[in-house]
PDB file of N, CA and C in Angstrom:
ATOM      1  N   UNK A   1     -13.828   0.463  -2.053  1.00  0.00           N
ATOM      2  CA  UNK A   1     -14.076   0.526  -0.628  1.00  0.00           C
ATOM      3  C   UNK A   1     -13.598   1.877  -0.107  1.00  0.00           C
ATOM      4  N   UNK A   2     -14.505   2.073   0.901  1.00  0.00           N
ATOM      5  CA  UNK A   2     -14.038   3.646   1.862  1.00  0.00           C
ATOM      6  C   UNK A   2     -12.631   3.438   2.233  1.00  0.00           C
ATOM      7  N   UNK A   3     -12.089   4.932   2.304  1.00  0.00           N
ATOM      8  CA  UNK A   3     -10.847   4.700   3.310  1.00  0.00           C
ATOM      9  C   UNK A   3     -11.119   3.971   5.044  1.00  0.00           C
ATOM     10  N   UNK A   4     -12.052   4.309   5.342  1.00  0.00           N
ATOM     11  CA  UNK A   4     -12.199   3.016   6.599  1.00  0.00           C
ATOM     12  C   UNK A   4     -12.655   1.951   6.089  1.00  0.00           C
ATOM     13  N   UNK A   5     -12.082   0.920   6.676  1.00  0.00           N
ATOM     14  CA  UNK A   5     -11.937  -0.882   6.588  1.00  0.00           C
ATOM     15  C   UNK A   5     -13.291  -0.759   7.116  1.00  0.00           C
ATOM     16  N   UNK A   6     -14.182  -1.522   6.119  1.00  0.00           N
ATOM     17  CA  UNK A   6     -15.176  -2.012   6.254  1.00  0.00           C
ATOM     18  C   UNK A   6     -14.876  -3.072   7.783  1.00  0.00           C
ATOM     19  N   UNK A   7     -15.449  -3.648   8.963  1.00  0.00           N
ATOM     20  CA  UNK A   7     -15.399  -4.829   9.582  1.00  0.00           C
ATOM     21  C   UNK A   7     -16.821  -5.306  10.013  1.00  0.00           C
ATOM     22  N   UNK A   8     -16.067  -6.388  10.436  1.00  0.00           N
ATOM     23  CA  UNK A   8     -17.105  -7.432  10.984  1.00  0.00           C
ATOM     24  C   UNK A   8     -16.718  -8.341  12.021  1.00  0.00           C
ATOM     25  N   UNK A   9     -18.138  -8.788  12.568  1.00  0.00           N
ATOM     26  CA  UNK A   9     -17.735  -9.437  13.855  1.00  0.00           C
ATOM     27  C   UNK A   9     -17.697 -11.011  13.780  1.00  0.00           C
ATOM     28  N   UNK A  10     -16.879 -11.320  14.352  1.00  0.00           N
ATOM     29  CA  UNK A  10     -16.793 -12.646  14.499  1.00  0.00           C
ATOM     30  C   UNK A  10     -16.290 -12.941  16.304  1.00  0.00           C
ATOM     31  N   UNK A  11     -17.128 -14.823  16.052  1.00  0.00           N
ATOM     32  CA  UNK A  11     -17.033 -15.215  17.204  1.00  0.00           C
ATOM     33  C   UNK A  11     -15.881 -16.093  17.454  1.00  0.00           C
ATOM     34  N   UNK A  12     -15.049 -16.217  18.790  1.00  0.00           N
ATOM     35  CA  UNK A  12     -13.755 -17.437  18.485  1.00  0.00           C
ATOM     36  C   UNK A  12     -13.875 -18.021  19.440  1.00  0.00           C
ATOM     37  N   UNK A  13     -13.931 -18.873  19.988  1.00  0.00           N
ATOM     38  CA  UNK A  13     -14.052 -18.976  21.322  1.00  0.00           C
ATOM     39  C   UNK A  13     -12.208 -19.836  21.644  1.00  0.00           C
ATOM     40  N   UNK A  14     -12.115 -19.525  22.862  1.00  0.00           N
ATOM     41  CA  UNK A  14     -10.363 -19.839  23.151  1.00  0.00           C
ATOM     42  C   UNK A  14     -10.255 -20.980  24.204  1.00  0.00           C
ATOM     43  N   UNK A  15      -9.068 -21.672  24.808  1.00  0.00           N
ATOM     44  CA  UNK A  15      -8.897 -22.007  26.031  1.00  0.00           C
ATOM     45  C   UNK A  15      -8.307 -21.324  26.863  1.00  0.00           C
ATOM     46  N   UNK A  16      -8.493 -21.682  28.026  1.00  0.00           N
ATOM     47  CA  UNK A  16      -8.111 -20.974  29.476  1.00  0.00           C
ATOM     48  C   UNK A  16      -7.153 -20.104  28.891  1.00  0.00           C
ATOM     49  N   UNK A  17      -5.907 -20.971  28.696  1.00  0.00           N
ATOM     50  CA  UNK A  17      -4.404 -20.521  27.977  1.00  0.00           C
ATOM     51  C   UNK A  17      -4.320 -19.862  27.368  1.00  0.00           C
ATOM     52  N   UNK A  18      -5.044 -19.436  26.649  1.00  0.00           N
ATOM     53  CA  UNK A  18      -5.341 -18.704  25.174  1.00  0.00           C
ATOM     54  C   UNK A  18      -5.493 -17.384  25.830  1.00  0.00           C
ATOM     55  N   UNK A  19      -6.900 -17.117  26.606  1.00  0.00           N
ATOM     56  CA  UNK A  19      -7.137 -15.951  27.310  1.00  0.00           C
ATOM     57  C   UNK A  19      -6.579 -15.961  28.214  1.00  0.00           C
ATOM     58  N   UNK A  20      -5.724 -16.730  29.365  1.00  0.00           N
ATOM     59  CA  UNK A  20      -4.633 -16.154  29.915  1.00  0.00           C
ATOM     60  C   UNK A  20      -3.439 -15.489  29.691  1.00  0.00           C
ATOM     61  N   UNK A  21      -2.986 -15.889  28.509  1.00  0.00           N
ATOM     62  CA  UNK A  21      -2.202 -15.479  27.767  1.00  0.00           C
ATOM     63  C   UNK A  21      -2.488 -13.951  26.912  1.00  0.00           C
ATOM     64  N   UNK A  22      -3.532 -13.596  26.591  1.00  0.00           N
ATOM     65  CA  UNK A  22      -4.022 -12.687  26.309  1.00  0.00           C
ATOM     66  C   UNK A  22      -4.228 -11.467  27.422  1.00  0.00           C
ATOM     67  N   UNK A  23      -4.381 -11.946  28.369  1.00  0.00           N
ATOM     68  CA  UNK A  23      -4.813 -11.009  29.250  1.00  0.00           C
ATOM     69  C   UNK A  23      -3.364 -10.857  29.706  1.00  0.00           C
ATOM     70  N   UNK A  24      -2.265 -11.048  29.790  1.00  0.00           N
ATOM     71  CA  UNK A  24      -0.559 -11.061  30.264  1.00  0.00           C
ATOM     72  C   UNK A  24      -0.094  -9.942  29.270  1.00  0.00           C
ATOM     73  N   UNK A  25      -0.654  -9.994  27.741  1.00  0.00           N
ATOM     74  CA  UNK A  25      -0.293  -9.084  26.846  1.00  0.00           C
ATOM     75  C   UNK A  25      -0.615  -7.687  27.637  1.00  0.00           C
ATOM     76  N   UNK A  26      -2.185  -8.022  27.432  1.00  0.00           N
ATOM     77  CA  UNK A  26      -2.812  -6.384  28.078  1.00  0.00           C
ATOM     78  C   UNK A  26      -2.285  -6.040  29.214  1.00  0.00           C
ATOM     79  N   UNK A  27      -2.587  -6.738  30.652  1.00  0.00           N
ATOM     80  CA  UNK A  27      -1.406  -6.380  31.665  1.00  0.00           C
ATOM     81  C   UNK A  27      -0.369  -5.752  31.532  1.00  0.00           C
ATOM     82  N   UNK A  28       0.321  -6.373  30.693  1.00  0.00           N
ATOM     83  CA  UNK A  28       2.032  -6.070  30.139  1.00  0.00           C
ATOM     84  C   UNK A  28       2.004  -4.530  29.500  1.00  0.00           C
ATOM     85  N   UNK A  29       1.036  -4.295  28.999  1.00  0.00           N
ATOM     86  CA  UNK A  29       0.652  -2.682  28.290  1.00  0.00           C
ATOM     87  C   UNK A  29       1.591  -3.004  26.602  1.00  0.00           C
ATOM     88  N   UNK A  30       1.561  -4.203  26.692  1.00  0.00           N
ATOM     89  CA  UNK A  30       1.946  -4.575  25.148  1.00  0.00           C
ATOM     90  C   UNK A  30       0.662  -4.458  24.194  1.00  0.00           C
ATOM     91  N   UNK A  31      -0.133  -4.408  24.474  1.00  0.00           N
ATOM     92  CA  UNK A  31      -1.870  -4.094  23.888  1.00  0.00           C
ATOM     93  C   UNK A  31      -2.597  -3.459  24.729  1.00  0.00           C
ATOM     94  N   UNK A  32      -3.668  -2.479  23.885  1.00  0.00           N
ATOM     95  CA  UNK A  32      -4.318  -2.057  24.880  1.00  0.00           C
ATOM     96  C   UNK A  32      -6.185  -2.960  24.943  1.00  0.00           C
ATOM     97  N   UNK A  33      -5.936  -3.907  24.147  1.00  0.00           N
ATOM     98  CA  UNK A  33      -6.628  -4.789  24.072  1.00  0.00           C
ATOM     99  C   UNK A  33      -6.728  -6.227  23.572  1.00  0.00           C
ATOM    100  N   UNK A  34      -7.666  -7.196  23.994  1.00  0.00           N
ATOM    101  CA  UNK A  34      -7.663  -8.338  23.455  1.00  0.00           C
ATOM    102  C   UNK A  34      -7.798  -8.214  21.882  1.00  0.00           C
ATOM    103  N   UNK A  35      -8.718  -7.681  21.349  1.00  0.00           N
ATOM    104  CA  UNK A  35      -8.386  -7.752  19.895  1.00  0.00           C
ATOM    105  C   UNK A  35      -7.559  -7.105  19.137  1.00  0.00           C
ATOM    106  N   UNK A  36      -6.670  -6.337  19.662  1.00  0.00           N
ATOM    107  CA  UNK A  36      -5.590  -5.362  18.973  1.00  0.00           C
ATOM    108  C   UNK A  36      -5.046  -6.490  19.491  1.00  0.00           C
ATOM    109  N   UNK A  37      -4.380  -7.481  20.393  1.00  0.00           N
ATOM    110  CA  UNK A  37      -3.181  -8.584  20.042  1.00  0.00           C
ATOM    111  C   UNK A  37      -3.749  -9.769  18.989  1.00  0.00           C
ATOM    112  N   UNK A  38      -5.332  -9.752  18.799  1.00  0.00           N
ATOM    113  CA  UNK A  38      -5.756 -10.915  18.284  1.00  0.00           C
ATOM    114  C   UNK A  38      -5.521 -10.505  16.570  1.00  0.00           C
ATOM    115  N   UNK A  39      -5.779  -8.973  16.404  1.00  0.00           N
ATOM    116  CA  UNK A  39      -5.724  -8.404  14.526  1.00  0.00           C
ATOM    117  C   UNK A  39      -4.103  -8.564  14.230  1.00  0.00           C
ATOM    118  N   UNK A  40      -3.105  -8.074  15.250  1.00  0.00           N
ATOM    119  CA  UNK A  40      -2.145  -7.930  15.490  1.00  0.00           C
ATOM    120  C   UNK A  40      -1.333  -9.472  14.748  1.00  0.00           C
ATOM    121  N   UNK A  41      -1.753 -10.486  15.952  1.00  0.00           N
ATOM    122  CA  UNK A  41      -1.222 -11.885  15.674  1.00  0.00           C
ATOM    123  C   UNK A  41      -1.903 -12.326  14.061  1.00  0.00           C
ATOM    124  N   UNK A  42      -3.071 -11.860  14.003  1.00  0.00           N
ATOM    125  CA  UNK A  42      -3.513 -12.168  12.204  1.00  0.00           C
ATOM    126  C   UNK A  42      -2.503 -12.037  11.018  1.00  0.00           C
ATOM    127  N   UNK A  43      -1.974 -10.333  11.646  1.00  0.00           N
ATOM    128  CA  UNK A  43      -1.395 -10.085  10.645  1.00  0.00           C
ATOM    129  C   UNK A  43       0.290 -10.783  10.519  1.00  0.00           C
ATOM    130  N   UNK A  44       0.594 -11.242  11.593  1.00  0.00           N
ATOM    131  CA  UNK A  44       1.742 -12.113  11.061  1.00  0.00           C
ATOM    132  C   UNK A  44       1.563 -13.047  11.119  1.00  0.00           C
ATOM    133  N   UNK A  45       0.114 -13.895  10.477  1.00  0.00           N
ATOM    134  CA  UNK A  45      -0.047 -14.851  10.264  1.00  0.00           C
ATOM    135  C   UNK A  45       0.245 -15.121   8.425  1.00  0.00           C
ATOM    136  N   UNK A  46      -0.886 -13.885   8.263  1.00  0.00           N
ATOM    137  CA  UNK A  46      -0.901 -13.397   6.498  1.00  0.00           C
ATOM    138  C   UNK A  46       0.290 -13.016   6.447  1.00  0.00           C
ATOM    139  N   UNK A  47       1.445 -12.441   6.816  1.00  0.00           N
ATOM    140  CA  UNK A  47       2.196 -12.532   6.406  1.00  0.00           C
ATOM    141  C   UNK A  47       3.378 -13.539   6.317  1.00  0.00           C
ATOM    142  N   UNK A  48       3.235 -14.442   7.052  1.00  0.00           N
ATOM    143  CA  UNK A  48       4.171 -15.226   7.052  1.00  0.00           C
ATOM    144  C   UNK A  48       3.600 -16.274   5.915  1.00  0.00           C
ATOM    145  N   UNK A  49       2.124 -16.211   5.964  1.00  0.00           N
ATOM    146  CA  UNK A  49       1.740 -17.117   4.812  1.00  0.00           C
ATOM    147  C   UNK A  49       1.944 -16.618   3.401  1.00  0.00           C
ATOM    148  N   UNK A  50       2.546 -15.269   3.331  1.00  0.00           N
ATOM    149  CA  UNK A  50       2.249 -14.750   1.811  1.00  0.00           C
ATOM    150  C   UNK A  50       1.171 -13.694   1.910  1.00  0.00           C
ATOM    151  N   UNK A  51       0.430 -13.625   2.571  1.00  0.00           N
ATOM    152  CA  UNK A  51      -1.175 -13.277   2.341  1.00  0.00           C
ATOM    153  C   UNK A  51      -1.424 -11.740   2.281  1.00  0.00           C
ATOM    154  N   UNK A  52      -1.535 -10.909   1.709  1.00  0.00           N
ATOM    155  CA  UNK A  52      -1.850  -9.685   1.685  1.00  0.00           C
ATOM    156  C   UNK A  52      -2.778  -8.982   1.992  1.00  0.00           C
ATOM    157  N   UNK A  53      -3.642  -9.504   3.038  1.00  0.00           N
ATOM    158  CA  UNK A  53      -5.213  -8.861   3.395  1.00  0.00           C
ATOM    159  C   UNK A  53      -5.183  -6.923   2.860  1.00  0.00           C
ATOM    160  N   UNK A  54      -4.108  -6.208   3.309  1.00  0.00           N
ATOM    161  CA  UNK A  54      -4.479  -5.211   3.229  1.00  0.00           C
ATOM    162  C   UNK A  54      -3.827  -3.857   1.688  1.00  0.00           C
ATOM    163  N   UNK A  55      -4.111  -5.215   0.854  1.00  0.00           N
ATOM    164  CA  UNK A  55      -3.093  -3.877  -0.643  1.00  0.00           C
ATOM    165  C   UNK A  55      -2.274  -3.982  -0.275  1.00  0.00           C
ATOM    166  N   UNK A  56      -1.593  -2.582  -0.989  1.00  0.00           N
ATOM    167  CA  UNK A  56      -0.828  -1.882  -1.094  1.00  0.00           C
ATOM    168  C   UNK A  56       0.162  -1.330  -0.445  1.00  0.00           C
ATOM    169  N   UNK A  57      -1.075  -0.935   0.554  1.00  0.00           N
ATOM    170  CA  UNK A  57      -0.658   0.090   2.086  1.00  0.00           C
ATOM    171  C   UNK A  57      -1.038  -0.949   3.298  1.00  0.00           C
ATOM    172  N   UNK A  58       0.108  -1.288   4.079  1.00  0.00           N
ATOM    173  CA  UNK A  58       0.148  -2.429   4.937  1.00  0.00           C
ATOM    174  C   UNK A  58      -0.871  -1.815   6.542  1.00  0.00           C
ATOM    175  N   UNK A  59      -1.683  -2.096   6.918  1.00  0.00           N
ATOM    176  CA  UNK A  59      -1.939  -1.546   8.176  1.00  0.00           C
ATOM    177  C   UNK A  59      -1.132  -1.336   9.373  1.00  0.00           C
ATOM    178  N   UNK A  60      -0.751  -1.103  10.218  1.00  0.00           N
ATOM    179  CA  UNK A  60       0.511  -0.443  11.347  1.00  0.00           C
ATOM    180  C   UNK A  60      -0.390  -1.201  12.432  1.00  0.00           C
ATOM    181  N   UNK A  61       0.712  -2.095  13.258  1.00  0.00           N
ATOM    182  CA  UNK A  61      -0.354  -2.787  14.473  1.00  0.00           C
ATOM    183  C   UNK A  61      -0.145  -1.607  15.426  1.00  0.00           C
ATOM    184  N   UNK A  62      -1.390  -1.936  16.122  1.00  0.00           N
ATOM    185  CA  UNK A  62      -1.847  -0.978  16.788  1.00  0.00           C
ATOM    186  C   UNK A  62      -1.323  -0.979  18.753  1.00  0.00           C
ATOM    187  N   UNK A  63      -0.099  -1.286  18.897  1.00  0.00           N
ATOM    188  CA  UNK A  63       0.599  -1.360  19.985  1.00  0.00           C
ATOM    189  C   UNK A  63       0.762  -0.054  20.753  1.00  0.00           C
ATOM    190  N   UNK A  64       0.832  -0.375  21.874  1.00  0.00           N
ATOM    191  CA  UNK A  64       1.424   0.968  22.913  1.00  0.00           C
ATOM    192  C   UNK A  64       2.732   0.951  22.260  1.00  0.00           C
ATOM    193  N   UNK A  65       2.813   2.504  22.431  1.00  0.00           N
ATOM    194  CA  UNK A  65       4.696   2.970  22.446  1.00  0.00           C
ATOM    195  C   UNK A  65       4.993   2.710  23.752  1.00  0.00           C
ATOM    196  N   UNK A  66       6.163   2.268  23.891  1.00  0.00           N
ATOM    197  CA  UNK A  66       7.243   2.175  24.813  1.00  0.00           C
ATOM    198  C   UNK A  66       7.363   3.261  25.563  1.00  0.00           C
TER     199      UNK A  66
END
């Protein structure tokens, strides 16, 4: 594979809560988007499960600096 991550789209659909909660992140300037908290929350999903989606070289979430 290229050094850029191949992606793809997928559909999720949420409740109210879900995207309220999402949109409090972005507000907050803790994300500068819904799917940078949604790849973000993935990845400490795989990791808490074990899961290594990305090798070797871990991807860096993609958060505002402080």
């Amino acid at each position: 594979m290229s050094e850029k991550a191949v992606k793809k789209r997928v559909s999720v659909t949420l409740t109210n809560a879900y995207l309220e909660a999402l949109d409090q992140l972005v507000e907050m300037g803790i994300y500068l988007e819904h799917q940078v908290a949604i790849r973000d929350a993935m990845r400490i999903l795989f990791r808490f499960h074990g899961i290594a989606p990305f090798g070797e070289k871990e991807a860096e979430p993609e958060k505002l600096d402080p």
